[in-house]
Protein backbone atom coordinates (compact mmCIF):
# COMPACT_ATOMS: atom_id res chain seq x y z
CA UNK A 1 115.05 93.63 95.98
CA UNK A 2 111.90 94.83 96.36
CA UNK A 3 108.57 93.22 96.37
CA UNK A 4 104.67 95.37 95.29
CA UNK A 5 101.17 93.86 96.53
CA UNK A 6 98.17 96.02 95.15
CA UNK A 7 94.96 96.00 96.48
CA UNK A 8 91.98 95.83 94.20
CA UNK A 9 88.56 96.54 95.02
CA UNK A 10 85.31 94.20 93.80
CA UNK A 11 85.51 96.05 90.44
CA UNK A 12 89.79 95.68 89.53
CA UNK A 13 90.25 98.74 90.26
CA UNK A 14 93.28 99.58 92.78
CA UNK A 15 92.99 101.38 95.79
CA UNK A 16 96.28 100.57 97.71
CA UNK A 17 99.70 99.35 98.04
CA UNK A 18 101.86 97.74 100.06
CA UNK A 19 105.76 97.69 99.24
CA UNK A 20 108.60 95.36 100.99
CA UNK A 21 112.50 96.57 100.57
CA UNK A 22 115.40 94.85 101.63
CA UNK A 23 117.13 96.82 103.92
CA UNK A 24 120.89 94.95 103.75
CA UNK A 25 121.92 93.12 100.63
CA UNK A 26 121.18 89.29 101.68
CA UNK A 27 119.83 89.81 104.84
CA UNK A 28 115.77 88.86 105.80
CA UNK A 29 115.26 92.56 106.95
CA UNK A 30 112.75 94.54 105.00
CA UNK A 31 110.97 97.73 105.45
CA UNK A 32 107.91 98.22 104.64
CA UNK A 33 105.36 100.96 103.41
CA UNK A 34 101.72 101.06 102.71
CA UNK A 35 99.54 103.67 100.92
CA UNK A 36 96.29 103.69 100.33
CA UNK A 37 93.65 105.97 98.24
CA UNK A 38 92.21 108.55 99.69
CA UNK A 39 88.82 107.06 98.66
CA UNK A 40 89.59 103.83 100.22
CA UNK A 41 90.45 105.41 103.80
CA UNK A 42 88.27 105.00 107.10
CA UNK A 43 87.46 102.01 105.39
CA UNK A 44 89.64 99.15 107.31
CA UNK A 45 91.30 98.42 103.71
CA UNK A 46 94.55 99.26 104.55
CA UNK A 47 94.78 96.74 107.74
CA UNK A 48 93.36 94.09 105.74
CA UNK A 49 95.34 95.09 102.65
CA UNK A 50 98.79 94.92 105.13
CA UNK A 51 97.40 91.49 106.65
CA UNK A 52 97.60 89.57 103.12
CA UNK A 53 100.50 91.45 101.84
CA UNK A 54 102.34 90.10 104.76
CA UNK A 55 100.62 86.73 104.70
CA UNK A 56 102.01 86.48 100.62
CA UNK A 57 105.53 87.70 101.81
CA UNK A 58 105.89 85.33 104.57
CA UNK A 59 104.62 82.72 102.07
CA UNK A 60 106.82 83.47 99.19
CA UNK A 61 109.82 84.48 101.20
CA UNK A 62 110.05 82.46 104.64
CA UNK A 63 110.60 84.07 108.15
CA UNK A 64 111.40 87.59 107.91
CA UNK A 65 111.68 91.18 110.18
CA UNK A 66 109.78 93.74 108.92
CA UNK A 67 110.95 97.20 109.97
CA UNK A 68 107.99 100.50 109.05
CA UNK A 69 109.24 104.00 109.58
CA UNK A 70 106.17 106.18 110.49
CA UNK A 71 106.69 109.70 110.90
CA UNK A 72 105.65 110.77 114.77
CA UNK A 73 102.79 112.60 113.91
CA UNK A 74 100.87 109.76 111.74
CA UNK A 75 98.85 108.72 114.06
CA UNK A 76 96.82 106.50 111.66
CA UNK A 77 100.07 104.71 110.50
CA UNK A 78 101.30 103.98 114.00
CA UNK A 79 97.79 102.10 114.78
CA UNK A 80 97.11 100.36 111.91
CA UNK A 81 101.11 99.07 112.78
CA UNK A 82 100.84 98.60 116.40
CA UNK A 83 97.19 96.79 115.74
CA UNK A 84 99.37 94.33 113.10
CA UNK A 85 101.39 93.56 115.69
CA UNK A 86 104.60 95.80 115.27
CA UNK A 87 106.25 97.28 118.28
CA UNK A 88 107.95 100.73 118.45
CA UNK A 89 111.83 101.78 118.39
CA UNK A 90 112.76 105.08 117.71
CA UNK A 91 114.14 105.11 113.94
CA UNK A 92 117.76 106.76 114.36
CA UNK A 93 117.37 108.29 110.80
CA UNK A 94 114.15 110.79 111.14
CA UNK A 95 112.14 112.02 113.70
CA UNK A 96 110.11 109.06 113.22
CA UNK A 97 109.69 105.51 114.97
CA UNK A 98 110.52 102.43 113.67
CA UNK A 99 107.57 99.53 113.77
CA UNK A 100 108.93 96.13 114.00
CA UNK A 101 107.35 92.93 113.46
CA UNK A 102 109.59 89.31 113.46
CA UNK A 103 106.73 86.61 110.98
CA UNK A 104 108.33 82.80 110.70
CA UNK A 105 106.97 79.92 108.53
């Protein structure tokens, strides 16, 4: 299951968006991903843009872990994550880190 929030500026048009994926079949583990234009960047969009996607997910899905893989040299990603709250794990799959974030009703 997956679940896509787009971000819309003043005038409808989109500048970003944030996807959830279940990780396991029936578990409440999701990972999530977040792109944004690159008009839209420098902007704080993307940490506002993460803040109500999560908010509606929460919401609409009850307490949840959300798991972001952020390569190690995205140094953007890993702040906008740590700043939302997330802590780091290494991710065992890449030469990222995982960003992990437990959100309960």
């Amino acid at each position: 299951m997956s679940v896509l929030v787009i971000g819309e500026n003043a005038h409808g048009e989109p500048f970003g968006q944030v996807r959830f994926d279940r990780r396991t079949t029936g578990s409440n583990s999701f990972e999530v991903s977040i792109t944004v234009s690159p008009e839209a960047r420098g902007q704080g969009l993307a940490r506002r843009l993460l803040t109500v996607a999560e908010k509606y997910f929460l919401d609409t899905h009850g307490s949840v872990q959300l798991h972001a893989c952020v390569d190690k040299d995205n140094k953007v990603s890993e702040r906008l994550f740590e700043n939302a709250g997330y802590t780091m794990e290494q991710c065992p799959k890449t030469d990222g880190r995982w960003w992990i974030k437990e959100m309960h009703v």
